[in-house]
C-alpha atoms as a PDB file:
ATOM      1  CA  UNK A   1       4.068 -23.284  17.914  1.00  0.00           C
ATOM      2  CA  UNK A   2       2.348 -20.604  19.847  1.00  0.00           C
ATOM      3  CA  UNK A   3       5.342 -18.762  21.080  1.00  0.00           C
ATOM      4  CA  UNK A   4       7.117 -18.778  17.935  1.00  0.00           C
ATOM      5  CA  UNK A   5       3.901 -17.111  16.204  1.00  0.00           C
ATOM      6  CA  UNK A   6       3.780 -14.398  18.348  1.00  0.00           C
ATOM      7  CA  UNK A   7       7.591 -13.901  18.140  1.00  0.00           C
ATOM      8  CA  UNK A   8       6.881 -13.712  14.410  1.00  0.00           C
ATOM      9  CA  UNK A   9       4.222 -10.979  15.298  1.00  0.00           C
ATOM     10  CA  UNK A  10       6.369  -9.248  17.178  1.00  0.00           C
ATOM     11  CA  UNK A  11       9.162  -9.274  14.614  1.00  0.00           C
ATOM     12  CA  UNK A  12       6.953  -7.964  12.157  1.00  0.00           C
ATOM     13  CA  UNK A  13       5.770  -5.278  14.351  1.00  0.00           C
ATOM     14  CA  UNK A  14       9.451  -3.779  15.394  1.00  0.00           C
ATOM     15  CA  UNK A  15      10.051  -3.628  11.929  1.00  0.00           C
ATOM     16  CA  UNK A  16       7.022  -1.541  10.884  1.00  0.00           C
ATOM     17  CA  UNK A  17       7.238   0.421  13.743  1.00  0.00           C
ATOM     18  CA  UNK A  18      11.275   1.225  12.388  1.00  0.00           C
ATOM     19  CA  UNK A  19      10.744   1.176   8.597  1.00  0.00           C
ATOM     20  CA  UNK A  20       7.341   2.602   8.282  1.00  0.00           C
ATOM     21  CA  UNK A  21       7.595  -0.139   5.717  1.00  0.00           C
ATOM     22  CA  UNK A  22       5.896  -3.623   4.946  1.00  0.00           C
ATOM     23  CA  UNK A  23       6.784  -6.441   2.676  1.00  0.00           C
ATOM     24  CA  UNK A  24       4.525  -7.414   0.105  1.00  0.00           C
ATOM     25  CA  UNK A  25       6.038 -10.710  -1.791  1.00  0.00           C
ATOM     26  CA  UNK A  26       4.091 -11.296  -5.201  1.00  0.00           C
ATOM     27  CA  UNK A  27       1.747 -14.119  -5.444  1.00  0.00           C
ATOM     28  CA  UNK A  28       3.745 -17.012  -7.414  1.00  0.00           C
ATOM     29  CA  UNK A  29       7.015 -15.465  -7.680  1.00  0.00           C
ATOM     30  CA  UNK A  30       9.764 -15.351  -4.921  1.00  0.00           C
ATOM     31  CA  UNK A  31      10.110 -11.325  -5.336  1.00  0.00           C
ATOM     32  CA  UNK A  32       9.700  -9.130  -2.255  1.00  0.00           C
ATOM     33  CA  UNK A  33       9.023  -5.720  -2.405  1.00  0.00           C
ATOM     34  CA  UNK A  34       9.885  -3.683   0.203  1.00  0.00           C
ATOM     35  CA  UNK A  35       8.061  -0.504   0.430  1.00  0.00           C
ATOM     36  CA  UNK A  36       9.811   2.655   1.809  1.00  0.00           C
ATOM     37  CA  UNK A  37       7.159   5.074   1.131  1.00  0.00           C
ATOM     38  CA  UNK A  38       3.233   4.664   0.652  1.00  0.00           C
ATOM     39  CA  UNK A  39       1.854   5.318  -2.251  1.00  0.00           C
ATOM     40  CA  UNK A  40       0.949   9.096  -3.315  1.00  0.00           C
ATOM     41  CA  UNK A  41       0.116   8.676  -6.985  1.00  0.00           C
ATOM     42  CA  UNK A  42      -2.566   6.998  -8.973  1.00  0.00           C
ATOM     43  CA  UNK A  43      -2.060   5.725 -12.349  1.00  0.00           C
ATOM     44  CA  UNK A  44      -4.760   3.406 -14.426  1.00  0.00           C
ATOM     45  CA  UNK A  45      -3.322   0.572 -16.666  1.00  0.00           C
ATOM     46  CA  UNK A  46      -5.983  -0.368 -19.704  1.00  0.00           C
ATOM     47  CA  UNK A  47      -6.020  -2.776 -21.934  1.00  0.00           C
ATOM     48  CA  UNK A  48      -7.654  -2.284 -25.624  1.00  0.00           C
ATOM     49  CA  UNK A  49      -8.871  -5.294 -28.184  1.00  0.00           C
ATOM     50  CA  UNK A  50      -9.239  -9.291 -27.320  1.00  0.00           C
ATOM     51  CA  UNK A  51      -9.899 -11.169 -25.573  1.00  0.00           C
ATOM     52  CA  UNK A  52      -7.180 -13.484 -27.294  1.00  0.00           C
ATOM     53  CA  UNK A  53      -6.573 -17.195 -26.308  1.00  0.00           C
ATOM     54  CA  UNK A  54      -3.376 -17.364 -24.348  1.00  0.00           C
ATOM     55  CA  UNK A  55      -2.521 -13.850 -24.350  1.00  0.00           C
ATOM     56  CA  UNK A  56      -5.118 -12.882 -22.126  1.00  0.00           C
ATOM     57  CA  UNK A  57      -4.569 -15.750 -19.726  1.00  0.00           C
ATOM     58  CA  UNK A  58      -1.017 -14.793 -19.728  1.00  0.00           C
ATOM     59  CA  UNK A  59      -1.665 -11.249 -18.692  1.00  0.00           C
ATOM     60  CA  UNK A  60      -4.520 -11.956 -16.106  1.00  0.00           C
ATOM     61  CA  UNK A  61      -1.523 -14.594 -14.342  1.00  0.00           C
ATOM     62  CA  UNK A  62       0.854 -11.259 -14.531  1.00  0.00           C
ATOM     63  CA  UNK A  63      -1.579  -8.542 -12.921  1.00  0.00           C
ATOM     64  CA  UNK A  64      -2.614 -11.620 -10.178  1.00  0.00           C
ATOM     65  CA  UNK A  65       1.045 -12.215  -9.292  1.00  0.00           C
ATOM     66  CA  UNK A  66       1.916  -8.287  -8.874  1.00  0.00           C
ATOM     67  CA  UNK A  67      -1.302  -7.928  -7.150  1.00  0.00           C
ATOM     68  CA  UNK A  68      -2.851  -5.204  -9.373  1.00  0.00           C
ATOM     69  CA  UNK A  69      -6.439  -4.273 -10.707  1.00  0.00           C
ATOM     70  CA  UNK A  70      -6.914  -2.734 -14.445  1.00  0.00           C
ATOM     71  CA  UNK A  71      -9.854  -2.607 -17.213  1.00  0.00           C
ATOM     72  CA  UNK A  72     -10.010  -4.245 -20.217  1.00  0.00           C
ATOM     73  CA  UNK A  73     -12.056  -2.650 -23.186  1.00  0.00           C
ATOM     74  CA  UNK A  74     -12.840  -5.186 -25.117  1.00  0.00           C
ATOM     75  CA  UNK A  75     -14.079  -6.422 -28.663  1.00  0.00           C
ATOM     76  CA  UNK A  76     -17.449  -7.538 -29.112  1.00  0.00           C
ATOM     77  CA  UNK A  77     -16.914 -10.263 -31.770  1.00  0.00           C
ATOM     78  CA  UNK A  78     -14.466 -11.420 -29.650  1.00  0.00           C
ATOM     79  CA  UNK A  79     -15.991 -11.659 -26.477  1.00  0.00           C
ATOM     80  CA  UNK A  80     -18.828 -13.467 -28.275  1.00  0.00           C
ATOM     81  CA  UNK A  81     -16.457 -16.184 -29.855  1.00  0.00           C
ATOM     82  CA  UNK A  82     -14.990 -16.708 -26.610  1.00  0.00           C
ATOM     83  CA  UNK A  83     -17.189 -16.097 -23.683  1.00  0.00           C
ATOM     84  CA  UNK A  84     -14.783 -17.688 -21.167  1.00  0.00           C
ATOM     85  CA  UNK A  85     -12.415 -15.692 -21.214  1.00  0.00           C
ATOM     86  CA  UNK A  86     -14.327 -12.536 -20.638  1.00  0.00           C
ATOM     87  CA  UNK A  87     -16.076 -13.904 -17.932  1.00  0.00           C
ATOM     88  CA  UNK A  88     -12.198 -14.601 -16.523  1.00  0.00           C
ATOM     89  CA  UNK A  89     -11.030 -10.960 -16.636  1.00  0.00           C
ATOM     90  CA  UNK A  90     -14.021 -10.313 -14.293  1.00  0.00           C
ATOM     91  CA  UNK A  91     -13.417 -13.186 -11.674  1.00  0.00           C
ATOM     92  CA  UNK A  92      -9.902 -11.991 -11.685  1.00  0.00           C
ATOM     93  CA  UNK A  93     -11.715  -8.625  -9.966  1.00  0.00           C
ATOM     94  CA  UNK A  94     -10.617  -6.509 -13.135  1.00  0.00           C
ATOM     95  CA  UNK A  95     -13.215  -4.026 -14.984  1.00  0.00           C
ATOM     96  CA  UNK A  96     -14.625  -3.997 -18.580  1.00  0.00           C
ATOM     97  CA  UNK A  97     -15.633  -1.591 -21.226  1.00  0.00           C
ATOM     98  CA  UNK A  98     -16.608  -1.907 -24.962  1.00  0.00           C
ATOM     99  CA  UNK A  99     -14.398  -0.802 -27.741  1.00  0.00           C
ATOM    100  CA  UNK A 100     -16.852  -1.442 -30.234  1.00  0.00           C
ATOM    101  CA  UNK A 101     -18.010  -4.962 -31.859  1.00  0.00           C
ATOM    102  CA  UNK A 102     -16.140  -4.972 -35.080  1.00  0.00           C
ATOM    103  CA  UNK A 103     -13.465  -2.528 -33.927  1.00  0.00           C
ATOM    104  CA  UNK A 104     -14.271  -0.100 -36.289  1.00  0.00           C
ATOM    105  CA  UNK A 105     -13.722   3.584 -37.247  1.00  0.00           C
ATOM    106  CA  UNK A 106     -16.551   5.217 -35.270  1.00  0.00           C
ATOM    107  CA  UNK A 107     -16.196   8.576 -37.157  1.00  0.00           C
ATOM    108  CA  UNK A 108     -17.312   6.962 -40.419  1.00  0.00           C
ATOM    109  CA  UNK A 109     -20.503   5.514 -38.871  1.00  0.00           C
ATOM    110  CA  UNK A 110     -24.241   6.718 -39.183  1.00  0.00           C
ATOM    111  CA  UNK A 111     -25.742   6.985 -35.547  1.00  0.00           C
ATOM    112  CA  UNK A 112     -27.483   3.745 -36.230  1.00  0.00           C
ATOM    113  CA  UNK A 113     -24.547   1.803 -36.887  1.00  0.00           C
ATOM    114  CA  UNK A 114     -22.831   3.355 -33.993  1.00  0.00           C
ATOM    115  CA  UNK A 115     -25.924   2.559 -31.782  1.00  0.00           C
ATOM    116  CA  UNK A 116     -25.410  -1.289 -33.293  1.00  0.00           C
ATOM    117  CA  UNK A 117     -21.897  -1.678 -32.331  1.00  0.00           C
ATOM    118  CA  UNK A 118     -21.896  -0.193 -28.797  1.00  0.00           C
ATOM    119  CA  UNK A 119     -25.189  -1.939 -27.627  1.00  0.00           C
ATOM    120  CA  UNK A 120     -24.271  -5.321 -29.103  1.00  0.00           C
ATOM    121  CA  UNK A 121     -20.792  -5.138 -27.282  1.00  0.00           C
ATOM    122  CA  UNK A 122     -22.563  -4.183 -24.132  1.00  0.00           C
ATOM    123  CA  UNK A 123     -25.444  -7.136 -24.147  1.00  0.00           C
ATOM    124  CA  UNK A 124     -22.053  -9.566 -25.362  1.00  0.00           C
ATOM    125  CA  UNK A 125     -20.155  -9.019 -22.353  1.00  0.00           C
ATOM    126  CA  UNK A 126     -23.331  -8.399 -20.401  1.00  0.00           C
ATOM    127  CA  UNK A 127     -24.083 -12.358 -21.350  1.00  0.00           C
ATOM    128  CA  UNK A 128     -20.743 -13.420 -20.815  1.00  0.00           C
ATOM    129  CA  UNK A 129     -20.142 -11.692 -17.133  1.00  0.00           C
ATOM    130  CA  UNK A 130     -23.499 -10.482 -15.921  1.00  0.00           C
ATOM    131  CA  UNK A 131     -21.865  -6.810 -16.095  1.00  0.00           C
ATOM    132  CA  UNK A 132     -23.913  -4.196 -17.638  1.00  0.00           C
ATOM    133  CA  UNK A 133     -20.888  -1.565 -18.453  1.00  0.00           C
ATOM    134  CA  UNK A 134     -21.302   1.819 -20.075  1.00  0.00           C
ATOM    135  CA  UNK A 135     -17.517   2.209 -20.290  1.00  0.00           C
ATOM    136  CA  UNK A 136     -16.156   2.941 -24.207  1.00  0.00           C
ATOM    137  CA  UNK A 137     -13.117   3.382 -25.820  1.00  0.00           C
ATOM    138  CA  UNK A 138     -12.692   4.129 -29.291  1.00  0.00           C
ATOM    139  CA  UNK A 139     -10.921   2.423 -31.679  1.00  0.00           C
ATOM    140  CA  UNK A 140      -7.681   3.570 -32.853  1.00  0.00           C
ATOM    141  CA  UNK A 141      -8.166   7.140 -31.502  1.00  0.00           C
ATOM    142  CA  UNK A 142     -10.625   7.850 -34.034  1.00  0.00           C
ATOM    143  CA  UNK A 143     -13.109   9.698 -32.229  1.00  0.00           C
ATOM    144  CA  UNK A 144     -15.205  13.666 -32.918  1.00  0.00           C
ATOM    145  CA  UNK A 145     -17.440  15.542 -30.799  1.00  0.00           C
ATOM    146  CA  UNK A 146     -20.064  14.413 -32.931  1.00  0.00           C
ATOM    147  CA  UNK A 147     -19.587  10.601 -32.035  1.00  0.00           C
ATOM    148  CA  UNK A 148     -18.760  11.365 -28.407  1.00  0.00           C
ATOM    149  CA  UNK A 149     -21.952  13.980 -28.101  1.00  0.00           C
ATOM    150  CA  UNK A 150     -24.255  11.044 -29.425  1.00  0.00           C
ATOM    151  CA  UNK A 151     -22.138   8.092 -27.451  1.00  0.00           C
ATOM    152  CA  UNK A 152     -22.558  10.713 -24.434  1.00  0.00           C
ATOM    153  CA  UNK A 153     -26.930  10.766 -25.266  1.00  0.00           C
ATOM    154  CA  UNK A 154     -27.148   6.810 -25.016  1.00  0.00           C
ATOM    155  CA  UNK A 155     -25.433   6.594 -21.084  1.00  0.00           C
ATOM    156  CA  UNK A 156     -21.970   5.443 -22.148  1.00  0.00           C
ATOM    157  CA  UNK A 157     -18.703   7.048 -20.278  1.00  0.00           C
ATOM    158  CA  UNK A 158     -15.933   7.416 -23.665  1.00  0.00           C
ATOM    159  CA  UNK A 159     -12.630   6.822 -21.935  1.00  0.00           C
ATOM    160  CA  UNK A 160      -9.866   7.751 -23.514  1.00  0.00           C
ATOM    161  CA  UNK A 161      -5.768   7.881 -22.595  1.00  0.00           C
ATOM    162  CA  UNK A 162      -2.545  10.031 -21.130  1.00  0.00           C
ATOM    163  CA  UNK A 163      -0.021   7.531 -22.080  1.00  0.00           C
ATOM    164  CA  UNK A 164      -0.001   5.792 -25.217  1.00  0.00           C
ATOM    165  CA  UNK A 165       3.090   3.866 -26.472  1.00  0.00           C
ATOM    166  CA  UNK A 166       1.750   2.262 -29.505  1.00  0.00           C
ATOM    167  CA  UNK A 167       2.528  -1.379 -28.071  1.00  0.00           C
ATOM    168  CA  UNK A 168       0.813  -2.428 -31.015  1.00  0.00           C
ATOM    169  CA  UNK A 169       3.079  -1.669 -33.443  1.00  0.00           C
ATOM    170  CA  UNK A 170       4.996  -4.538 -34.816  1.00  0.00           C
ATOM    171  CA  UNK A 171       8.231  -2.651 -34.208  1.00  0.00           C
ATOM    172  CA  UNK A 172       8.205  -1.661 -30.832  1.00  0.00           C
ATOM    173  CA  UNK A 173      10.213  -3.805 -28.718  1.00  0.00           C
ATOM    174  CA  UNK A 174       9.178  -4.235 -24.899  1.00  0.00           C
ATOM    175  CA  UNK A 175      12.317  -2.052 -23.911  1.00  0.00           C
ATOM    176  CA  UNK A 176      10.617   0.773 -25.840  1.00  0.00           C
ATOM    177  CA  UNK A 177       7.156   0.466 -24.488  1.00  0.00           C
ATOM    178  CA  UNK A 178       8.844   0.161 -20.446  1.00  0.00           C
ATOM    179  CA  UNK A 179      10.951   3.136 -21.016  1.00  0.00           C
ATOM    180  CA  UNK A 180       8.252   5.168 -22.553  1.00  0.00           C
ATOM    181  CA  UNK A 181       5.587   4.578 -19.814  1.00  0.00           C
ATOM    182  CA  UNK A 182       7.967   4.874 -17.446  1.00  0.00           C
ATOM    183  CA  UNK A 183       9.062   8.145 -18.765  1.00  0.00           C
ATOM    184  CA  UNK A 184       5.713  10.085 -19.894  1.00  0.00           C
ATOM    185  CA  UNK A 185       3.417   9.057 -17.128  1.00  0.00           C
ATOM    186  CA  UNK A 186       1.902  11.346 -14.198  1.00  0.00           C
ATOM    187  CA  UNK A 187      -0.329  11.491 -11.127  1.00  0.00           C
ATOM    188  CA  UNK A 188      -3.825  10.277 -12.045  1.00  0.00           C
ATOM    189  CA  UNK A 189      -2.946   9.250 -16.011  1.00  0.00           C
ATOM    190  CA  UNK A 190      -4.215   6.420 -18.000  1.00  0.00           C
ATOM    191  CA  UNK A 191      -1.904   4.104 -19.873  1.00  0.00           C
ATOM    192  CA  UNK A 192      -3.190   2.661 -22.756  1.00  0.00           C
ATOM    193  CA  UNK A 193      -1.785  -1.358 -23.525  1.00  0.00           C
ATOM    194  CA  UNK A 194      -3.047  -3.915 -25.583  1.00  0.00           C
ATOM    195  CA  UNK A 195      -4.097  -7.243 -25.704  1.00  0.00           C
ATOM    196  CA  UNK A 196      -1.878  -9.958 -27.979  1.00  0.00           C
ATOM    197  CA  UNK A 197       1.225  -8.669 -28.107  1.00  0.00           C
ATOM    198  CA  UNK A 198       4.424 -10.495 -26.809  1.00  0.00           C
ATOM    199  CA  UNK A 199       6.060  -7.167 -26.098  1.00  0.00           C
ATOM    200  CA  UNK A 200       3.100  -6.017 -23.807  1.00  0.00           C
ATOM    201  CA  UNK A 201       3.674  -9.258 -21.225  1.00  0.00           C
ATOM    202  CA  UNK A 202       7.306  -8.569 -21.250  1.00  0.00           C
ATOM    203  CA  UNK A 203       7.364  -5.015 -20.380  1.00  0.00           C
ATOM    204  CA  UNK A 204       4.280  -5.161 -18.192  1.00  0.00           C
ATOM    205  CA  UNK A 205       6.319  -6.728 -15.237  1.00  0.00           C
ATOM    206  CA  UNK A 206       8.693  -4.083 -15.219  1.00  0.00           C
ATOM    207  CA  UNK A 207       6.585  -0.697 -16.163  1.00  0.00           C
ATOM    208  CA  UNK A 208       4.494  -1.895 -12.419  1.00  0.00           C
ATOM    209  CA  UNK A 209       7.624  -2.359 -10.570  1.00  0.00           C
ATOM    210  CA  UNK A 210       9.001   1.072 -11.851  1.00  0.00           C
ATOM    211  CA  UNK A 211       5.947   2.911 -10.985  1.00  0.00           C
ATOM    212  CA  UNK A 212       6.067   1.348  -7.806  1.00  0.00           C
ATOM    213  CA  UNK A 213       9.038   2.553  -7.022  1.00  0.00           C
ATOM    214  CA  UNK A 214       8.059   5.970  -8.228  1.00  0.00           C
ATOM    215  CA  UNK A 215       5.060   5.602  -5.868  1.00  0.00           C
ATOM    216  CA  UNK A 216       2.304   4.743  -8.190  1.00  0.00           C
ATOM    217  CA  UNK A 217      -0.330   2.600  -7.368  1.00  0.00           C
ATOM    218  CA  UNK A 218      -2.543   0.709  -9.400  1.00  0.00           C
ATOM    219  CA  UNK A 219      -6.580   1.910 -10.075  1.00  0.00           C
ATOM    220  CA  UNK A 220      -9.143   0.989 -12.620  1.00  0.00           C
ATOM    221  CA  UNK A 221     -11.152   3.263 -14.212  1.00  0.00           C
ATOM    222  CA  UNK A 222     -14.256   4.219 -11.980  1.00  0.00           C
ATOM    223  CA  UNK A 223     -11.723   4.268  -9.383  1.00  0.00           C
ATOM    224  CA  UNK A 224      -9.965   6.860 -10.824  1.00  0.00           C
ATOM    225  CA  UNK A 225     -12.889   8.609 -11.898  1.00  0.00           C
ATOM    226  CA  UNK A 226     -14.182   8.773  -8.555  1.00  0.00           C
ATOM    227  CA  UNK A 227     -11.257  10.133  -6.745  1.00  0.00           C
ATOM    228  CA  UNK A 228     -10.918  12.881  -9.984  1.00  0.00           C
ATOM    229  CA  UNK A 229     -14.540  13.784  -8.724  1.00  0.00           C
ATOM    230  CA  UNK A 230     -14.156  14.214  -5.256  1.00  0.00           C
ATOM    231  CA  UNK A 231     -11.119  15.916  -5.716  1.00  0.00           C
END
């Protein structure tokens, strides 16, 4: 048993040494991946609204078996009604932001109301995790330097997107949200994907293994931030 390990070792070894290359097979799934090139390029997939029964579980199992990292901004109301599943995108090592309780229009609220939604998502997931985040998104795009001045004044970091291929439309099919990811995104960008849509889990196996290939590799958000600010 020992001599066939190390010829294993040694296998392994002659073929880094002549491919420069490793093979990285996905966890549950029989695919290998062989990597020609490192990777050069960071790119930060996000994930807006939920958490929703099944959908969520679904896309946690996807990022696990392709072995990548992302955030979630998530729903307040939500993430009070089911507590569970919040906690799960955290033990799955993925990050968390607010986008809002009642996933409202932010540019039609007084600063109190504002205040209301972003602190009552923040103690929500706060209670479900034990993660005191800062990070916001707003809903729908709707978003003015006033909002983002005052959001700025109570601590929280608004993130916004590069990438957006409206996965949330009924009538985008997951052909259409692949190819456009695929197509429109560059070094250091942030894709914006959503929770509950059948479309999203059947594109999101593909738009990883095409940015793969393009040598992309998966961040979350503070990640990304930090290398932008040491840059």
């Amino acid at each position: 048993m020992l001599i066939i390990r190390r010829y294993e070792i040694i296998l392994v070894i002659i073929i880094f040494i002549l491919t420069g290359s490793l093979v990285i097979v996905s966890k549950g799934t029989e695919n290998m991946h062989y990597l020609n090139h490192r990777y050069p390029y960071c790119v930060a997939l996000t994930f807006d609204d939920g958490p929703y029964p099944e959908y969520t579980e679904k896309l946690l199992d996807i990022l696990e078996n392709e072995n990548v990292r992302a955030t979630f901004f998530v729903i307040g109301r939500h993430v009070e009604k089911y507590p569970n599943l919040t906690k799960l995108i955290t033990e799955k090592k993925h990050e968390i932001g607010g986008h809002t309780y009642t996933h409202k229009n932010i540019t039609h609220l007084e600063n109190f109301d504002l205040f209301s939604e972003l602190e009552n998502t923040r103690m929500a997931i706060q209670k479900a995790t034990g993660i005191n985040t800062y990070l916001f998104r707003p809903p729908g795009g709707q978003f003015n330097y006033k909002v983002t001045n005052f959001i700025s004044q109570l601590g929280y970091k608004t993130v916004l997107w590069d990438v957006l291929p409206k996965d949330h439309e009924p009538s985008k099919t997951s052909k259409e949200i692949t190819k456009f990811v695929i197509e429109n995104t560059k070094p250091d960008d942030i894709v914006l994907l959503h929770l509950g849509r059948e479309p999203t889990l059947e594109a999101l196996p593909e738009i990883i293994w095409q940015l793969r290939l393009k040598g992309y590799r998966f961040v979350t958000i503070s990640e990304l931030l930090a290398k932008q600010k040491n840059n």
